[in-house]
N, C-alpha and C. Protein backbone atom coordinates (compact mmCIF):
# COMPACT_ATOMS: atom_id res chain seq x y z
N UNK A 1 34.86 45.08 13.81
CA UNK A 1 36.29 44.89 13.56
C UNK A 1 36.96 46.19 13.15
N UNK A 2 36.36 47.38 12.21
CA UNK A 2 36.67 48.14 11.84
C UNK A 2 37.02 49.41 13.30
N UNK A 3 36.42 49.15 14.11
CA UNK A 3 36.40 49.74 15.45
C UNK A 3 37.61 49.77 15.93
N UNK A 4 38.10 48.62 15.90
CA UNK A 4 39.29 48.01 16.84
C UNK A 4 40.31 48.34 16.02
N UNK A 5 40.40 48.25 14.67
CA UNK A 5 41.54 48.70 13.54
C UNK A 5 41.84 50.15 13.80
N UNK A 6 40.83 50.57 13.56
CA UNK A 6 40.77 52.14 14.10
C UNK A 6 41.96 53.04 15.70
N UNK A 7 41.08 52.16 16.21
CA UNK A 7 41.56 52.18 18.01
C UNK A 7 43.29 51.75 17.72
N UNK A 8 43.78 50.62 17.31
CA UNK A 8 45.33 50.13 16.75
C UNK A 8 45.60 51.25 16.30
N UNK A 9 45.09 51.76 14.94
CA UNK A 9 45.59 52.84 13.97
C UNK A 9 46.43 54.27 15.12
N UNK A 10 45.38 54.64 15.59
CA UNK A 10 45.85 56.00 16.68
C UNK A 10 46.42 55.50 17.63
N UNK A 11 46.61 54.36 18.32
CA UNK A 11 47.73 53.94 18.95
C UNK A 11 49.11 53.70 18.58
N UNK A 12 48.76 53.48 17.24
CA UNK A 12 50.48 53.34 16.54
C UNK A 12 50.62 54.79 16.17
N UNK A 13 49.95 55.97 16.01
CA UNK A 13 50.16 56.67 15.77
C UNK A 13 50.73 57.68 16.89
N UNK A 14 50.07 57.62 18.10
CA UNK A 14 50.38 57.87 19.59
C UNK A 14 51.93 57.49 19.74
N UNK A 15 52.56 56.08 19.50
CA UNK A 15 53.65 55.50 20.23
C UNK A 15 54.84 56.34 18.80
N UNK A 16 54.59 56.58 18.14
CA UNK A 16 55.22 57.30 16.38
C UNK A 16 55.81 58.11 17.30
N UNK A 17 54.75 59.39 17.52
CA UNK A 17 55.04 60.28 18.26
C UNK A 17 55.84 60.38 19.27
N UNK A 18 55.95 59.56 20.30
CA UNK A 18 56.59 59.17 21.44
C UNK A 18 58.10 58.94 20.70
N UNK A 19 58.19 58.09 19.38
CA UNK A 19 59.71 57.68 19.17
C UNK A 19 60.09 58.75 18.80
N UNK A 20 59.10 59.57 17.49
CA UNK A 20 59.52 61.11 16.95
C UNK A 20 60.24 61.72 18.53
N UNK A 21 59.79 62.01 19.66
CA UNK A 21 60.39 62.87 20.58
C UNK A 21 61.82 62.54 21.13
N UNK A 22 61.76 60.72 21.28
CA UNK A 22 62.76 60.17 21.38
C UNK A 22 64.00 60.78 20.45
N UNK A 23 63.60 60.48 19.13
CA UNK A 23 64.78 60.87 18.35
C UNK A 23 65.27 61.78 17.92
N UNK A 24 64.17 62.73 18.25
CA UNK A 24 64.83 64.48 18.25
C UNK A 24 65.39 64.82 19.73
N UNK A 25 65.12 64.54 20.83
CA UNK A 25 65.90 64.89 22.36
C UNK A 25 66.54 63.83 22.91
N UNK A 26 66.61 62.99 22.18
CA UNK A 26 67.82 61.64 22.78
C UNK A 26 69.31 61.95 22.98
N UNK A 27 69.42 62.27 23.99
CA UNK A 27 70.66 62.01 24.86
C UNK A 27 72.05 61.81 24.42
N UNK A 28 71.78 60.69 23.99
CA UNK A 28 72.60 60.09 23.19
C UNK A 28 72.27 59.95 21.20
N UNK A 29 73.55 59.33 20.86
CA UNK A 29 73.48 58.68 19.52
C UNK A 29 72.70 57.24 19.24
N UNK A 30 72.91 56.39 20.56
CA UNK A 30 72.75 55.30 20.25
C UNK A 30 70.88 55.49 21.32
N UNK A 31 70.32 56.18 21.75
CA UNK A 31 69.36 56.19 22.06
C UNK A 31 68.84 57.01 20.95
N UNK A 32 69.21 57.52 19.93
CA UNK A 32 68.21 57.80 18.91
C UNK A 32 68.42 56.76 17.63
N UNK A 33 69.32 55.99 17.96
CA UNK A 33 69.34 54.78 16.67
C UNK A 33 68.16 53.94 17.48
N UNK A 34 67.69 53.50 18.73
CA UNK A 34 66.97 53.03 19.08
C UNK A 34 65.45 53.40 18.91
N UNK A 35 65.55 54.59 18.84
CA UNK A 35 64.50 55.37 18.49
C UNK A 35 64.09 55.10 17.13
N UNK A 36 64.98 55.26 16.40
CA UNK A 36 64.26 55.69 15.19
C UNK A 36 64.03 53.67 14.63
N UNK A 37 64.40 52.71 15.03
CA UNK A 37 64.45 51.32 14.76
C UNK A 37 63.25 51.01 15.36
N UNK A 38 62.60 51.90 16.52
CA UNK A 38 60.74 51.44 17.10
C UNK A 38 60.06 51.96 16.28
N UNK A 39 60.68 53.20 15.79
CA UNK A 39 59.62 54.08 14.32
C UNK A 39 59.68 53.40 13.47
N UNK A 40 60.42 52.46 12.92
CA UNK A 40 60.04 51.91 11.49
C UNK A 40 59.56 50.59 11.86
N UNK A 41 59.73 50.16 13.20
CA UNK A 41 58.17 49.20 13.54
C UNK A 41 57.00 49.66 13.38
N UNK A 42 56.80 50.58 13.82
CA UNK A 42 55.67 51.23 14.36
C UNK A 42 55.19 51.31 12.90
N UNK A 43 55.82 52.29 11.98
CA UNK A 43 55.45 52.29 10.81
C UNK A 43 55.13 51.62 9.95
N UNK A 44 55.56 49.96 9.93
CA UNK A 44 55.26 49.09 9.54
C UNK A 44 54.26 48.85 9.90
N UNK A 45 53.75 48.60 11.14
CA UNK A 45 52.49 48.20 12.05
C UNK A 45 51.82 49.27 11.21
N UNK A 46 51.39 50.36 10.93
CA UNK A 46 50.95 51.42 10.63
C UNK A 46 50.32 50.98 9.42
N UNK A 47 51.33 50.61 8.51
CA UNK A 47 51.31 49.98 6.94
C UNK A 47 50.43 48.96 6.97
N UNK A 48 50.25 48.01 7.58
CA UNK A 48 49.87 46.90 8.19
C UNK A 48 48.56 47.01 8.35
N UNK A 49 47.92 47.82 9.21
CA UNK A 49 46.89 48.36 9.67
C UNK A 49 45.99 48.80 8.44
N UNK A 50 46.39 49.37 7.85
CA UNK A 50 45.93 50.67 6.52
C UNK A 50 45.66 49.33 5.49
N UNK A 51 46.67 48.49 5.40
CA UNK A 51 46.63 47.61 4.38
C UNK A 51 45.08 46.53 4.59
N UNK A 52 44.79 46.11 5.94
CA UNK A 52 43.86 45.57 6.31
C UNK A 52 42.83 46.34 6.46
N UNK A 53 42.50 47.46 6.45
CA UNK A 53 41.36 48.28 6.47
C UNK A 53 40.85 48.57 5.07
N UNK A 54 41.87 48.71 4.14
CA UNK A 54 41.59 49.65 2.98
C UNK A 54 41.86 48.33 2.00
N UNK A 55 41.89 46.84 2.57
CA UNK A 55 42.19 45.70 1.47
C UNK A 55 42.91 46.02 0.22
N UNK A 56 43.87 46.87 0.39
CA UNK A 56 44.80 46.67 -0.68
C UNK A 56 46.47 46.42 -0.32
N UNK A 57 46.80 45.43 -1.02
CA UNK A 57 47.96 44.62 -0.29
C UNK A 57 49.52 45.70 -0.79
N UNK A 58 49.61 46.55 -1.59
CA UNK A 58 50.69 47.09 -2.13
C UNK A 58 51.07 48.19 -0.55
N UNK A 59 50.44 48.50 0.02
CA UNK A 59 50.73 49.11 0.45
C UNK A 59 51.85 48.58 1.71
N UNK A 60 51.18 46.67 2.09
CA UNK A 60 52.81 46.40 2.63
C UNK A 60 54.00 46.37 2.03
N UNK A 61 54.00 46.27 0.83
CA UNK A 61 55.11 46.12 -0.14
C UNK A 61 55.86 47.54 0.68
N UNK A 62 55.40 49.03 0.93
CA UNK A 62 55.92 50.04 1.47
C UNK A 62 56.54 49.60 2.75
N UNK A 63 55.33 48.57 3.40
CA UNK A 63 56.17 48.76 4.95
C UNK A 63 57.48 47.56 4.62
N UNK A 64 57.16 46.86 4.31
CA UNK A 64 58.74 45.94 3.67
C UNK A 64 59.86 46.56 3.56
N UNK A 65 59.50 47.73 2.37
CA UNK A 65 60.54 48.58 1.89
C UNK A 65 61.06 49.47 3.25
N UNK A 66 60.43 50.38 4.00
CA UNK A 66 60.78 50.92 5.00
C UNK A 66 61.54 50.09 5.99
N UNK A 67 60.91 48.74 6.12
CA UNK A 67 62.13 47.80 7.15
C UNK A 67 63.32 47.45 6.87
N UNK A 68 63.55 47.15 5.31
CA UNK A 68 64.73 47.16 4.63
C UNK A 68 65.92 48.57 4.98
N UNK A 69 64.84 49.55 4.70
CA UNK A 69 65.58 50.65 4.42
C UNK A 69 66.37 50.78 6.06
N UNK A 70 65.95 50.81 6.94
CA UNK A 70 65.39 50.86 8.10
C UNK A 70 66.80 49.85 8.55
N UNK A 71 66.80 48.76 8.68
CA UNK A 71 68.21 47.90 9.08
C UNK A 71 69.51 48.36 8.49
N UNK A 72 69.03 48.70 7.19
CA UNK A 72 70.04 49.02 6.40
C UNK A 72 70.81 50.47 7.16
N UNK A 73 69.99 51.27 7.57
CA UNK A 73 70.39 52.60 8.20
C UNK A 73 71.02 52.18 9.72
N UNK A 74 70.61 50.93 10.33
CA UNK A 74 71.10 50.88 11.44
C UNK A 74 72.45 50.36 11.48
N UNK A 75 72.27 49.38 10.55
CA UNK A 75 73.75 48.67 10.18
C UNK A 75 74.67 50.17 10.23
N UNK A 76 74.38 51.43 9.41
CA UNK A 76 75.73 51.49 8.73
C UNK A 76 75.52 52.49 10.13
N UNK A 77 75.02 53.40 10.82
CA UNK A 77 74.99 53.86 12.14
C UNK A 77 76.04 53.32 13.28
N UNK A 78 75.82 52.18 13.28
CA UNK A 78 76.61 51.07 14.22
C UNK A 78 78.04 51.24 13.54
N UNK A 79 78.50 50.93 12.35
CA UNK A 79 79.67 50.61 11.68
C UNK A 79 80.23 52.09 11.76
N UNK A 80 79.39 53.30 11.99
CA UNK A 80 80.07 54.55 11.78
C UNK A 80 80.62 54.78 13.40
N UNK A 81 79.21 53.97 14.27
CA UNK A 81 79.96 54.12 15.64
C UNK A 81 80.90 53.53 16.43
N UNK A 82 81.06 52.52 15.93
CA UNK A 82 82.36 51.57 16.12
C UNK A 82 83.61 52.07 15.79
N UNK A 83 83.59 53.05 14.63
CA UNK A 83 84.80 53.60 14.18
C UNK A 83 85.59 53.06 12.86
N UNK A 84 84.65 52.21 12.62
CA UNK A 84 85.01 51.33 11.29
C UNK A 84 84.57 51.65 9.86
N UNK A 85 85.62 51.84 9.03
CA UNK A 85 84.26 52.12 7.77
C UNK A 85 83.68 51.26 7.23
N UNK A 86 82.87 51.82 6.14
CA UNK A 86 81.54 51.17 5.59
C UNK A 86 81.78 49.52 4.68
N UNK A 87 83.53 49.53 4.55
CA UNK A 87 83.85 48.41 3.77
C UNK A 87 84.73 47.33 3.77
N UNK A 88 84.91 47.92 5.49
CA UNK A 88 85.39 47.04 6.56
C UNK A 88 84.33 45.65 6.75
């Protein structure tokens, strides 16, 4: 089992990378808000992974926190690109 966790682990770490490139040469604004919203999957998955290998559960409490943080950044992205402010 530890095999296969492993094999996941560097695959989420592989696809990281892929969004990292995304969100530094994206095109656009709204193709790097997309970007960076697969990275804090990914990262979660990441959290996820680590947490089941290394049996200690605090460490999802991080990927939680990062998904929070993570919507929260997209929300206000969107509201800045719409043209609306933050208290609209």
């Amino acid at each position: 089992m530890n095999g296969y966790l492993n094999i996941l682990l560097y695959v989420q770490i592989a696809l990281s990378g892929i969004c990292l490139y995304r969100i530094i040469r994206g095109p656009t604004i709204p193709d790097r808000m997309v970007g960076i919203d697969i990275f804090g999957i990914l990262v979660v998955g990441i959290c996820a992974i680590i947490s089941i290998q290394t049996e200690r559960s605090f460490i999802l409490d991080i990927g939680i926190a990062w998904i929070i943080l993570s919507f929260l950044g997209t929300l206000t992205l969107a509201k800045y690109l719409t043209g609306k402010k933050l208290n609209e």
